[in-house]
N, C-alpha and C. Protein backbone atom coordinates (compact mmCIF):
# COMPACT_ATOMS: atom_id res chain seq x y z
N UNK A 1 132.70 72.78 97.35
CA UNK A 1 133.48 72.35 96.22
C UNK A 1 133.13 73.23 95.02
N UNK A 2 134.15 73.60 94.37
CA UNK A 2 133.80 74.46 92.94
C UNK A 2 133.87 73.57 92.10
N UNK A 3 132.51 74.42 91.21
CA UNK A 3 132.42 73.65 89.78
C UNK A 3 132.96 74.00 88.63
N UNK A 4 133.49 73.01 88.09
CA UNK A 4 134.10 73.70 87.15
C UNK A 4 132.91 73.49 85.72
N UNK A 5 133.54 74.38 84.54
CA UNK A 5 132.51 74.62 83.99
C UNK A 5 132.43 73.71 82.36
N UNK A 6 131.61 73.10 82.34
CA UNK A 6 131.78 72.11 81.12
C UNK A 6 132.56 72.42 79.76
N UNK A 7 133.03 73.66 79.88
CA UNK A 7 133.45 73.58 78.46
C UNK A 7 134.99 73.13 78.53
N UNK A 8 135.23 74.03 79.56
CA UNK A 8 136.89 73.61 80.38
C UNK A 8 137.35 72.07 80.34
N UNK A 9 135.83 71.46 81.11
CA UNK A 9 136.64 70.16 81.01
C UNK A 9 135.96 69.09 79.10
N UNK A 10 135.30 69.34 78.33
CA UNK A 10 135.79 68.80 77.20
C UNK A 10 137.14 69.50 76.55
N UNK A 11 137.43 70.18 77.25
CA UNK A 11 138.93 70.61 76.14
C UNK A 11 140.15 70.11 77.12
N UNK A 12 139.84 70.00 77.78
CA UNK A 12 141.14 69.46 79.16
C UNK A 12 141.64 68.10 78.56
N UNK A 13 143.46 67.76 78.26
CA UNK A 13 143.82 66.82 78.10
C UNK A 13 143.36 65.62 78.53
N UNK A 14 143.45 64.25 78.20
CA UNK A 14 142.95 63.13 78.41
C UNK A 14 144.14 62.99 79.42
N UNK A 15 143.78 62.14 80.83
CA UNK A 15 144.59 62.15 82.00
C UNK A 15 145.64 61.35 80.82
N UNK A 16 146.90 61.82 81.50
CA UNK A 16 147.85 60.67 81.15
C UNK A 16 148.27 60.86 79.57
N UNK A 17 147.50 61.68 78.76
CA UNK A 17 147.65 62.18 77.59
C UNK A 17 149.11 63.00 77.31
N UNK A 18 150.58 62.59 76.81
CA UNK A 18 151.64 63.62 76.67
C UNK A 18 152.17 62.92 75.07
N UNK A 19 152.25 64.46 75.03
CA UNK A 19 152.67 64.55 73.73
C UNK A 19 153.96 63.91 73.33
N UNK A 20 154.01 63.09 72.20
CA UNK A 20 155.53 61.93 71.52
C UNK A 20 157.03 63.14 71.90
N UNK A 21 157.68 62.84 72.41
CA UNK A 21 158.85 63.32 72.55
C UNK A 21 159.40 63.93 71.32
N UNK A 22 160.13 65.09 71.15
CA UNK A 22 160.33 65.60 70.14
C UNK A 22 161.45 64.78 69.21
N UNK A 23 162.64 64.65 69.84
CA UNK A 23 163.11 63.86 68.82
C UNK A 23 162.78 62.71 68.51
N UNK A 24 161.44 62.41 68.83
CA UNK A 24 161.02 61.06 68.37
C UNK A 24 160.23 61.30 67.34
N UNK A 25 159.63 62.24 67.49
CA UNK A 25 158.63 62.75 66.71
C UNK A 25 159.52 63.46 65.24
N UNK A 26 160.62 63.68 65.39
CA UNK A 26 161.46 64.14 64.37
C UNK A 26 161.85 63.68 63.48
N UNK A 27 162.15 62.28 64.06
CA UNK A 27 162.60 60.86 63.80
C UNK A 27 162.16 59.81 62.84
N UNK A 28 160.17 60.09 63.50
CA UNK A 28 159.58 59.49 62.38
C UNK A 28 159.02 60.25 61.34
N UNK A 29 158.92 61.47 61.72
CA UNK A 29 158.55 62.61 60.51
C UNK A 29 159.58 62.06 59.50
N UNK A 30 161.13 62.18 59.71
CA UNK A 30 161.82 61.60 58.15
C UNK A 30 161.01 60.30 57.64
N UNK A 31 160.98 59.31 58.24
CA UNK A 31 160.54 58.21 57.96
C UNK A 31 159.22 58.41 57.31
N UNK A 32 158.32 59.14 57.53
CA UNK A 32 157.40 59.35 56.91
C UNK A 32 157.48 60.48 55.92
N UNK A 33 158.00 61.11 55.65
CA UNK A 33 158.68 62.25 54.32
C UNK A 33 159.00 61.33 53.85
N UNK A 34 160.44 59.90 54.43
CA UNK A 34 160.88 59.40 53.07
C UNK A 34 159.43 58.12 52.64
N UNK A 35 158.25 57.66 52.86
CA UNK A 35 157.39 57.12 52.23
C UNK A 35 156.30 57.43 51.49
N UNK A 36 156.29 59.17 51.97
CA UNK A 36 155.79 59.73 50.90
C UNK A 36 155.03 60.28 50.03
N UNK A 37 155.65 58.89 49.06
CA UNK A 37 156.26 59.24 47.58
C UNK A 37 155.90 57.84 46.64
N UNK A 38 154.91 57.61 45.83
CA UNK A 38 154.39 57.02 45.30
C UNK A 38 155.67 55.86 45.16
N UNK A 39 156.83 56.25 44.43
CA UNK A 39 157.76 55.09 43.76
C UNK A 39 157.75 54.28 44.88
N UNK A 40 158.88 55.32 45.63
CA UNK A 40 159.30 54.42 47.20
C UNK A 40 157.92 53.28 48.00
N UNK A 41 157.07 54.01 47.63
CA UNK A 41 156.00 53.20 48.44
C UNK A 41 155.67 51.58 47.91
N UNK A 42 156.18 51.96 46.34
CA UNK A 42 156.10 50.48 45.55
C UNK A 42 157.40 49.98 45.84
N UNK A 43 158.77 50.38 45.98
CA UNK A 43 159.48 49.75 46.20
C UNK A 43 159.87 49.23 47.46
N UNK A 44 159.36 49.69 48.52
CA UNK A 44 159.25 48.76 49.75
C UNK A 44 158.52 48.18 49.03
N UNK A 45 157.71 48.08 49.02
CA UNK A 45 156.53 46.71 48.59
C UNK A 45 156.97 45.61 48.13
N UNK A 46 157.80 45.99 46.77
CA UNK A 46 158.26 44.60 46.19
C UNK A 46 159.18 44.44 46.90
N UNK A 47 159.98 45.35 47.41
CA UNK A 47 161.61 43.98 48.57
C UNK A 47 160.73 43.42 49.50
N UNK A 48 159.90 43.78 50.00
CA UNK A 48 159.14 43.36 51.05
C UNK A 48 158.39 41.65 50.32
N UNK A 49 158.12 41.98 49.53
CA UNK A 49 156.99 40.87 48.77
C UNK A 49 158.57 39.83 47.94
N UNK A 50 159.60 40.10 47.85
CA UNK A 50 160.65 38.82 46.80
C UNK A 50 161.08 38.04 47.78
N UNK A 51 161.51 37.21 46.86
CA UNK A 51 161.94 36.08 47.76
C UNK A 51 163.00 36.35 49.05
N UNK A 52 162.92 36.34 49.66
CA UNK A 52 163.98 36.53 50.68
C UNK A 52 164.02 38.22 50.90
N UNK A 53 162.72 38.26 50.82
CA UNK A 53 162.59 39.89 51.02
C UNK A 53 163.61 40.47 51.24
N UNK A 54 164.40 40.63 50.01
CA UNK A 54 165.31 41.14 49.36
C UNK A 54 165.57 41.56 48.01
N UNK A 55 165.92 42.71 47.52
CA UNK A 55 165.35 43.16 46.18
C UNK A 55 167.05 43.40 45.49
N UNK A 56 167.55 43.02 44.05
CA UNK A 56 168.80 43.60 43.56
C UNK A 56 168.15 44.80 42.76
N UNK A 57 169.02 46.33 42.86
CA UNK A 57 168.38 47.07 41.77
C UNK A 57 168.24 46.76 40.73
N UNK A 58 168.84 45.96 40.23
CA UNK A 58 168.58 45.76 38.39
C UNK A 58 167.15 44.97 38.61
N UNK A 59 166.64 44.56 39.86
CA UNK A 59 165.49 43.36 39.39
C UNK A 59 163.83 44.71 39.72
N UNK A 60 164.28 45.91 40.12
CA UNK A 60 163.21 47.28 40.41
C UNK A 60 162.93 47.72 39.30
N UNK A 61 164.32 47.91 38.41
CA UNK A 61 163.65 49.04 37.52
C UNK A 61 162.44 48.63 36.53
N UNK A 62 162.70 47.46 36.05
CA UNK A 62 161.68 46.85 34.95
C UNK A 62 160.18 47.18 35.55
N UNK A 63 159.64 46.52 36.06
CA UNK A 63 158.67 46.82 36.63
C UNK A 63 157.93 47.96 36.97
N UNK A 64 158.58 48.76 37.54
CA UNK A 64 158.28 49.98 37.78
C UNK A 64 158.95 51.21 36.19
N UNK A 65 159.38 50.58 35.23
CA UNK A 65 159.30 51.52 33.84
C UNK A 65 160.12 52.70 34.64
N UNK A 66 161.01 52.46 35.45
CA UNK A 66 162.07 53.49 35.63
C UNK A 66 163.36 53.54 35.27
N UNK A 67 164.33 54.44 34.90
CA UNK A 67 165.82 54.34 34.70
C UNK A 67 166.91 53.53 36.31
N UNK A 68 167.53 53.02 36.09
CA UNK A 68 168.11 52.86 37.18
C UNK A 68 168.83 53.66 37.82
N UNK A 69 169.12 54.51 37.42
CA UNK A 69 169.45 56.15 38.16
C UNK A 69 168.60 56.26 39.23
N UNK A 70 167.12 56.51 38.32
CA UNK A 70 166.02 57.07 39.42
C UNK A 70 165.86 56.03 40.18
N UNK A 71 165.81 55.22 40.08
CA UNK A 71 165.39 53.37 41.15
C UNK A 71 166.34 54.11 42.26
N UNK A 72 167.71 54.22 41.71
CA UNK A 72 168.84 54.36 42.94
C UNK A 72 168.91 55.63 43.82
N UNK A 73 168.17 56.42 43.15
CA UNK A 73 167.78 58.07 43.97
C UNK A 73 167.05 57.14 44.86
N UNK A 74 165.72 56.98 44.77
CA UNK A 74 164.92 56.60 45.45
C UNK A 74 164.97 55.35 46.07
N UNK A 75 165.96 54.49 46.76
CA UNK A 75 166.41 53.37 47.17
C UNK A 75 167.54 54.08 48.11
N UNK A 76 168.00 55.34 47.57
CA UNK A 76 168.94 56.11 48.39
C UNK A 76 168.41 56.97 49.28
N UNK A 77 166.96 57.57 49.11
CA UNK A 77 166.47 58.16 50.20
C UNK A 77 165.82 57.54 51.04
N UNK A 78 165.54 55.93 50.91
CA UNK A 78 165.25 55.08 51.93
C UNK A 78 165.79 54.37 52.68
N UNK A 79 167.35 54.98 52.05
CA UNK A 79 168.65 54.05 53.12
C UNK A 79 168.87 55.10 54.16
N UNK A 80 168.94 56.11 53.82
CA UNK A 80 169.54 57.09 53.97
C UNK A 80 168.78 57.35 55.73
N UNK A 81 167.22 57.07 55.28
CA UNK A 81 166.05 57.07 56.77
C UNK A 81 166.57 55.88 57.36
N UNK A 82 167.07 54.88 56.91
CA UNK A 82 167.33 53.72 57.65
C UNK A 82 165.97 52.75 57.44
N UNK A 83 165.06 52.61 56.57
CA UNK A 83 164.19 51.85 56.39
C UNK A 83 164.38 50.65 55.82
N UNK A 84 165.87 51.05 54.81
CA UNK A 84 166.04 50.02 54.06
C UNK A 84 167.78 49.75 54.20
N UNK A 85 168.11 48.37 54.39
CA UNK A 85 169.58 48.28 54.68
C UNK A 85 170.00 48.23 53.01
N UNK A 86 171.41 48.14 52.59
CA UNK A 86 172.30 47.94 51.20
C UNK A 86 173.33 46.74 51.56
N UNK A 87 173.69 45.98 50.69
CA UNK A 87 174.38 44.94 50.84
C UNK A 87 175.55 44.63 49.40
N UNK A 88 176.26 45.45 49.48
CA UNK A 88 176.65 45.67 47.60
C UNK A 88 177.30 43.50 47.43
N UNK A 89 177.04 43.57 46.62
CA UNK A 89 177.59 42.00 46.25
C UNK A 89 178.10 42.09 44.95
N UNK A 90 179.26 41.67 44.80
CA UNK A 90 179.71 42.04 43.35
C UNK A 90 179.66 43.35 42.83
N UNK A 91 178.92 43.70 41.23
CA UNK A 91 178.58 45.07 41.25
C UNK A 91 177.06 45.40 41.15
N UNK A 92 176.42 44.42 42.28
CA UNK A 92 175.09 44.65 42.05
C UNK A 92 175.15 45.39 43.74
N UNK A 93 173.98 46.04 44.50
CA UNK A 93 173.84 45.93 45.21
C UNK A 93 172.13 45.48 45.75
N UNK A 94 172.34 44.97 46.92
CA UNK A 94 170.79 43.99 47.37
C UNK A 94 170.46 44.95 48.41
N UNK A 95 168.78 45.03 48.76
CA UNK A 95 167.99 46.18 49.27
C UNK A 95 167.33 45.00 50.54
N UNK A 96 166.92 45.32 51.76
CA UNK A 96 166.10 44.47 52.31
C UNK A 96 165.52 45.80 53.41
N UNK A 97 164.57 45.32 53.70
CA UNK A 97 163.94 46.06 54.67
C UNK A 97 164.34 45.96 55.95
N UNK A 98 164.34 46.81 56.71
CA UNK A 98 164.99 47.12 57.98
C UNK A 98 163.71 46.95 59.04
N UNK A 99 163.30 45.80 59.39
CA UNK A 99 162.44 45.38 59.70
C UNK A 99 162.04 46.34 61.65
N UNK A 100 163.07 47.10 62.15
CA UNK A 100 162.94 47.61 63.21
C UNK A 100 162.73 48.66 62.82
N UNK A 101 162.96 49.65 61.75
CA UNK A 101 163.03 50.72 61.33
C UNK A 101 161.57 51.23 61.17
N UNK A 102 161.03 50.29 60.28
CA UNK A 102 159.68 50.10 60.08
C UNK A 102 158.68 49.81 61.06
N UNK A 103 159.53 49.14 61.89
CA UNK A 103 158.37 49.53 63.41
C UNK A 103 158.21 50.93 64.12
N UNK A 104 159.14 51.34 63.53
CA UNK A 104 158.84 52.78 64.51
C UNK A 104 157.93 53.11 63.97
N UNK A 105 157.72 52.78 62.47
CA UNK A 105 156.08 53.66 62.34
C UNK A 105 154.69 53.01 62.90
N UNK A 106 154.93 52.22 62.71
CA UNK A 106 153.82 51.05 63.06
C UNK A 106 153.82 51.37 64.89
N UNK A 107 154.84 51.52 66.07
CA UNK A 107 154.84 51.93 67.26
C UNK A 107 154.04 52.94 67.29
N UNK A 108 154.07 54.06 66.36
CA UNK A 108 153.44 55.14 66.22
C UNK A 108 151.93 55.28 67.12
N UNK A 109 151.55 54.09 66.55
CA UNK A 109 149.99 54.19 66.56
C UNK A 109 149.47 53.26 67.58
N UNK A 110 150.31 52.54 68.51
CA UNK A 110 150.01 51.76 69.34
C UNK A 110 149.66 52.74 70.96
């Protein structure tokens, strides 16, 4: 029987070890580009944390000392990943978290 030589096997993949599929891996790379980003990271937070973990933009900007322009840039690059659904009601529109979306990152690591 040949031996193989120790260095070979600490660098040798872990059996069963394959690398995340690429477009999966593509997939959550946006998802993680769109979190980031300091704002976005607070604004999941609070739709996540209101009542009915659901957020109206006019109820973001105060808090966070932003224009509602910028609230809506950044509420738009988290729809856009699919993290966060839109629900326009009247002329407000309501933000909620996309509660499967957000598992893909969290799958990530399982």
């Amino acid at each position: 029987m040949t031996k193989i030589p120790l260095q070979l096997l600490e660098c040798a993949p872990a059996p069963g070890a394959e690398p995340l599929a690429r477009t999966s891996a593509e997939s959550i790379a946006e998802l993680l580009k769109a979190v980031a980003d300091p704002t976005r990271l607070q604004l999941l937070a609070m739709i996540a944390k209101a009542e009915k973990q659901e957020s109206c933009v006019c109820d973001l900007t105060g808090p966070l000392a932003l224009t509602q322009p910028t609230v809506s840039h950044h509420l738009k690059k988290l729809t856009d990943v699919g993290l966060i659904s839109r629900e326009r009601r009247g002329t407000w529109v309501w933000y909620s978290i996309n509660r499967d979306r957000w598992g893909q990152i969290a799958n990530l690591f399982n």
